[in-house]
C-alpha atoms as a PDB file:
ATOM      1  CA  UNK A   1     -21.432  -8.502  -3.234  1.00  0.00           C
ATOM      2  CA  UNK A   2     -25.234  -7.757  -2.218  1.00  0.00           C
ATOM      3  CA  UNK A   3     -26.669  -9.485   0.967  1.00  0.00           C
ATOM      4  CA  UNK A   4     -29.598 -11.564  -0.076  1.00  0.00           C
ATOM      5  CA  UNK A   5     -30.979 -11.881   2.972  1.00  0.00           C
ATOM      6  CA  UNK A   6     -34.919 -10.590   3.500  1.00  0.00           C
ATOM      7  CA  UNK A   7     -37.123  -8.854   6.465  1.00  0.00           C
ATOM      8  CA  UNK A   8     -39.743 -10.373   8.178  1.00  0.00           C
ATOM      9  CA  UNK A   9     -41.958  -7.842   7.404  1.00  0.00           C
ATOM     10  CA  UNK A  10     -44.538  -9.258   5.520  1.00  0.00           C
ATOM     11  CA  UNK A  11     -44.063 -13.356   6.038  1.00  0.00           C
ATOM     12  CA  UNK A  12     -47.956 -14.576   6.785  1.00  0.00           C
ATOM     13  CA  UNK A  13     -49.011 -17.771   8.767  1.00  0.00           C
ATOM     14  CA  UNK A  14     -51.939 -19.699   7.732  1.00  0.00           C
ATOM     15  CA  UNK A  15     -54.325 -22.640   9.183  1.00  0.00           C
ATOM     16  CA  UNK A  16     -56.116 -25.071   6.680  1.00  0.00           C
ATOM     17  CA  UNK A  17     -59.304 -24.652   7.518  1.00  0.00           C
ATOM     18  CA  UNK A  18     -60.097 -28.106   5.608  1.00  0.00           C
ATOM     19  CA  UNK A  19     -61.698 -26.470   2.880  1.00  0.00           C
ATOM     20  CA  UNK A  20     -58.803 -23.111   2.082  1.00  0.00           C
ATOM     21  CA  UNK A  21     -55.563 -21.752   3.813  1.00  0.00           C
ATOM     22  CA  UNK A  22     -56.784 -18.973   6.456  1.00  0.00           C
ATOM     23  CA  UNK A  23     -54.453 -15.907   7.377  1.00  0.00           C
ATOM     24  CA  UNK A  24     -53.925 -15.856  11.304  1.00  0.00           C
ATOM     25  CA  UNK A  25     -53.931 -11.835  12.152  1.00  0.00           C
ATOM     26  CA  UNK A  26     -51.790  -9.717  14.236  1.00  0.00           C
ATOM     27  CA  UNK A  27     -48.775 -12.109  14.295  1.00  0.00           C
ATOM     28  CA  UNK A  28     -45.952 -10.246  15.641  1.00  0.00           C
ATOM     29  CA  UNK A  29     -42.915 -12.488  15.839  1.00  0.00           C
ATOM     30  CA  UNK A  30     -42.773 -16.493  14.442  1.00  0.00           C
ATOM     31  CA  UNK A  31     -39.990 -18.214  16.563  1.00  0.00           C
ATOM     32  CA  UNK A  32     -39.079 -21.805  14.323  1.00  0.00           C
ATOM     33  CA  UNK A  33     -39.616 -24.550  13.502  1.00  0.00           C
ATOM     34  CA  UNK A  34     -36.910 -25.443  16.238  1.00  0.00           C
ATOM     35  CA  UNK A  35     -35.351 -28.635  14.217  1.00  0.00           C
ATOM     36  CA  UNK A  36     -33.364 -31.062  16.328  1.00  0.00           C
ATOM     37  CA  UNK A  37     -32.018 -34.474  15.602  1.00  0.00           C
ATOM     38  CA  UNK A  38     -31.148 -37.332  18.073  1.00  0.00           C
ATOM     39  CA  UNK A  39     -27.943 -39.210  17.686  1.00  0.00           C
ATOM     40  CA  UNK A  40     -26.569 -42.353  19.168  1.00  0.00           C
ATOM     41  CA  UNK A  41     -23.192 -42.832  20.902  1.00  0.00           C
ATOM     42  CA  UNK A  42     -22.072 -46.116  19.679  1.00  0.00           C
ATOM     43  CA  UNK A  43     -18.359 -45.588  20.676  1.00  0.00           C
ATOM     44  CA  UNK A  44     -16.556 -48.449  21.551  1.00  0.00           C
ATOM     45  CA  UNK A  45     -13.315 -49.705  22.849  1.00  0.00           C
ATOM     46  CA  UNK A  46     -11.741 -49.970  19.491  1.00  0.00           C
ATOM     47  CA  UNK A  47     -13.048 -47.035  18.448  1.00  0.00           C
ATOM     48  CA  UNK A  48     -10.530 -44.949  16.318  1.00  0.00           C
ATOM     49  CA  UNK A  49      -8.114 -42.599  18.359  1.00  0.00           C
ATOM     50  CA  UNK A  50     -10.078 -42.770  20.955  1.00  0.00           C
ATOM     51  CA  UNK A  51     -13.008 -40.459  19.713  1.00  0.00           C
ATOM     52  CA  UNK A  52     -16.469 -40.579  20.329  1.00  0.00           C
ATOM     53  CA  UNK A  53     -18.749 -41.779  17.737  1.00  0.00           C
ATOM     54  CA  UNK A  54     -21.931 -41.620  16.534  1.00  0.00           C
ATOM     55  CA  UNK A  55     -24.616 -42.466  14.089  1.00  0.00           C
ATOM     56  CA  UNK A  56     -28.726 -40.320  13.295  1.00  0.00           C
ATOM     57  CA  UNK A  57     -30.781 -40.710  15.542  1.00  0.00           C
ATOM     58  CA  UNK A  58     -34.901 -39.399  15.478  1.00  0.00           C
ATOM     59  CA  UNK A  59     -35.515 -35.891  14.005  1.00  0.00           C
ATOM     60  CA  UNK A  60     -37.696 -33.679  15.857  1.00  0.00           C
ATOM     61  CA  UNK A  61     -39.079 -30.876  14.287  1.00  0.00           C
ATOM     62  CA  UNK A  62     -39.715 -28.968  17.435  1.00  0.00           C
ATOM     63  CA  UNK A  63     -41.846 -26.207  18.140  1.00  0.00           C
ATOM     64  CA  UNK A  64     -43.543 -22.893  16.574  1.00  0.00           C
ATOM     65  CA  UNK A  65     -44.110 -20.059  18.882  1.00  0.00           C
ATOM     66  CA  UNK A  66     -46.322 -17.022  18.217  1.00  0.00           C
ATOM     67  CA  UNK A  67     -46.130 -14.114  19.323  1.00  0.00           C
ATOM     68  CA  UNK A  68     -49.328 -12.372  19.121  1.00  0.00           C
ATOM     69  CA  UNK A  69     -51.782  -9.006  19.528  1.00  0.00           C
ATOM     70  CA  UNK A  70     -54.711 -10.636  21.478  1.00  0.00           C
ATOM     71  CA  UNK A  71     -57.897 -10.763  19.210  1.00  0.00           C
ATOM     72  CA  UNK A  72     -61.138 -12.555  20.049  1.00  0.00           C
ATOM     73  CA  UNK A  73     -61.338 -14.526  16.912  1.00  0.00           C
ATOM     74  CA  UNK A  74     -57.802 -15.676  16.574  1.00  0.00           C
ATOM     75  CA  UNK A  75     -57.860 -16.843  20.159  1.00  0.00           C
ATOM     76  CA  UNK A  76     -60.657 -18.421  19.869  1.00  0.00           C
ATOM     77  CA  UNK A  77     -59.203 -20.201  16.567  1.00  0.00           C
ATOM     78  CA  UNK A  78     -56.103 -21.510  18.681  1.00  0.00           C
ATOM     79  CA  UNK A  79     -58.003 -22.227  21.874  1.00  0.00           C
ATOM     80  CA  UNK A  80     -60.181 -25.010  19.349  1.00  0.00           C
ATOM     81  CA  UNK A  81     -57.067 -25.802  18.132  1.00  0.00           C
ATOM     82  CA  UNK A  82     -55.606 -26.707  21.727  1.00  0.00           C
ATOM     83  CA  UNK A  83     -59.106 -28.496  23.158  1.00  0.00           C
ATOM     84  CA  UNK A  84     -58.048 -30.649  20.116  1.00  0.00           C
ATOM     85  CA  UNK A  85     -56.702 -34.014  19.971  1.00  0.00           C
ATOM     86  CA  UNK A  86     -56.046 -33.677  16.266  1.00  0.00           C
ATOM     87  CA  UNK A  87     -52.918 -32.000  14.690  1.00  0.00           C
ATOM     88  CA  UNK A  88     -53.909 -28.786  12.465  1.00  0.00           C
ATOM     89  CA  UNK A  89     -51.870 -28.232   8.841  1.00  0.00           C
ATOM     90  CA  UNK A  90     -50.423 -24.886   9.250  1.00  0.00           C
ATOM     91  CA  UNK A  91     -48.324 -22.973   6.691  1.00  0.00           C
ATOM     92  CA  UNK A  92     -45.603 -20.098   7.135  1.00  0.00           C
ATOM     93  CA  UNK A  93     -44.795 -17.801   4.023  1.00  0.00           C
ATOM     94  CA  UNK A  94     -41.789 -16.247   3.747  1.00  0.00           C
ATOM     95  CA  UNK A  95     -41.391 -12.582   1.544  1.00  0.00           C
ATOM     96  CA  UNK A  96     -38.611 -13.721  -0.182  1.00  0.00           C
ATOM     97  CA  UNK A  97     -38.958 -13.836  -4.423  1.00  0.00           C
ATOM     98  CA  UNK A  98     -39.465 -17.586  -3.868  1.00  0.00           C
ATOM     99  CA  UNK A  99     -42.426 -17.440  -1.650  1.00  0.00           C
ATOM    100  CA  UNK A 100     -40.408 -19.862   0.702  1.00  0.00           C
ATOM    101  CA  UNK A 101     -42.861 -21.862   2.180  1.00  0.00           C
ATOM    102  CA  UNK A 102     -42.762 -24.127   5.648  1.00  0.00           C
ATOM    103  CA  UNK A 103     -45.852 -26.397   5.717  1.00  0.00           C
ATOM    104  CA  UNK A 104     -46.358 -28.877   8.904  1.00  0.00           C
ATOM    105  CA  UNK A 105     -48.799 -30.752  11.000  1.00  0.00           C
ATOM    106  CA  UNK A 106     -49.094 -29.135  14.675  1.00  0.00           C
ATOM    107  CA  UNK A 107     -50.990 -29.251  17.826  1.00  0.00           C
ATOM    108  CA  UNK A 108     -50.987 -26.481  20.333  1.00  0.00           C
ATOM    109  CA  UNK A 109     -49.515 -27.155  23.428  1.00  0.00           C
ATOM    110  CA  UNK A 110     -49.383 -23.640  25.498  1.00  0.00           C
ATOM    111  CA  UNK A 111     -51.699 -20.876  24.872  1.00  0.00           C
ATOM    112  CA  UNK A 112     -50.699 -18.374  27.793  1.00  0.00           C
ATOM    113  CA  UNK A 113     -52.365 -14.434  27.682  1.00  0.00           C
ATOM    114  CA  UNK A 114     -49.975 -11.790  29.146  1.00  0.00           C
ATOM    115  CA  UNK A 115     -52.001  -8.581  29.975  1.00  0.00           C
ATOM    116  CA  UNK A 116     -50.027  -5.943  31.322  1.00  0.00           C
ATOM    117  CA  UNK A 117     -51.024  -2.713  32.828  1.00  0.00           C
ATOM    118  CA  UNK A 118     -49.669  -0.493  30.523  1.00  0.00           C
ATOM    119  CA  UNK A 119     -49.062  -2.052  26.994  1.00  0.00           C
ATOM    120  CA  UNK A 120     -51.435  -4.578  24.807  1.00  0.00           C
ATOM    121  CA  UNK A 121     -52.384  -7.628  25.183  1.00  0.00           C
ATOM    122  CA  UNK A 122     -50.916 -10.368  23.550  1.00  0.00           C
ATOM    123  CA  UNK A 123     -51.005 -14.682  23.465  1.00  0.00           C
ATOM    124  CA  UNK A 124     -47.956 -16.442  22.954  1.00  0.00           C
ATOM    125  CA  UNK A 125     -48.890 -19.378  21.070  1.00  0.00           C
ATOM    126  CA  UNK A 126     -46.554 -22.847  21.183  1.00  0.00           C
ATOM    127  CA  UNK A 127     -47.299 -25.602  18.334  1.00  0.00           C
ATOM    128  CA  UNK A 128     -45.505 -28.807  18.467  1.00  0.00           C
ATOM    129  CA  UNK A 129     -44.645 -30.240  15.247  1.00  0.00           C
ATOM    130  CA  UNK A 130     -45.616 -33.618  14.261  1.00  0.00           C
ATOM    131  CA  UNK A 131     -44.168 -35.001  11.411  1.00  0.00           C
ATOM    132  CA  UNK A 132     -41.422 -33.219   8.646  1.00  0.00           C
ATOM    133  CA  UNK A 133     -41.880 -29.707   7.697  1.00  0.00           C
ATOM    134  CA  UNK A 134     -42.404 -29.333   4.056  1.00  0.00           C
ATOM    135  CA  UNK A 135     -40.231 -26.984   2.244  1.00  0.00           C
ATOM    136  CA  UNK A 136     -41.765 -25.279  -0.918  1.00  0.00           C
ATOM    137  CA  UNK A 137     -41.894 -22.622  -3.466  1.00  0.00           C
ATOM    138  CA  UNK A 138     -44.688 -20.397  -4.336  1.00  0.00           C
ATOM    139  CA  UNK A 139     -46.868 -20.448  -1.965  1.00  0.00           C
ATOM    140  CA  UNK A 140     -46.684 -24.358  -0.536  1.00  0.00           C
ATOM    141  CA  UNK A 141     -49.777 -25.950  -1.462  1.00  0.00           C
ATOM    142  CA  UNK A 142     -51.330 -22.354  -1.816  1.00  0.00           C
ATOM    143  CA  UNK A 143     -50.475 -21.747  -5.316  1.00  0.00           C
END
């Protein structure tokens, strides 16, 4: 049997802009969404065989990280983004023959610049989800 799984060469990451989905450049890793869900001991004395139990708690969608080559315009795209009190819609798109799509309100939380001596420079960009991520077809609300 054939593996069907795919590279991440060619997956793109967008920002609405409010008016059309723009392509952030130079991405080289995405790391997430980190999902997570709470859950809530509610063991008890009579609780079977004397196992722990539990019940859902809160899901957390967790955190996007970029790893990025350092451009002025991108930066300056995420640095408005992080001055900002408002979450951003921002969209990953997979290269699979579905056009997997991950769609999810953020805000940027850590916008560090590493510039070495001897290499590029890069930003590391961290969103923070707020909210479900949307799972889609074709492009998300692209298409």
């Amino acid at each position: 049997m054939a593996s069907n799984a795919i590279a991440g060469v060619g997956t793109k990451f967008y920002r609405w802009s409010g008016s059309a989905w723009v392509a952030i450049a130079e991405i080289n890793s995405i790391t997430g969404p980190s999902m997570t869900r709470d859950t809530i001991d509610v063991t008890s004395l009579d609780s079977i065989g004397g196992f722990r139990e539990f019940i859902a708690g809160f899901r957390d969608a967790g955190t996007v990280t970029l790893a990025m080559n350092f451009t002025r315009d991108t930066y300056e795209q995420m640095k408005a983004d992080f001055e900002s009190d408002t979450a951003q819609s921002y969209q990953i798109i997979l290269p699979d023959s579905d056009q997997t799509s991950l769609e999810f309100l953020g805000l940027v939380t850590e916008l560090p610049l590493t510039i070495p001596t001897d290499d590029k420079v890069t930003a590391d960009v961290t969103i923070k989800l707020s909210g479900m991520v949307d799972l889609a077809s074709g492009t998300g609300s692209q298409g």
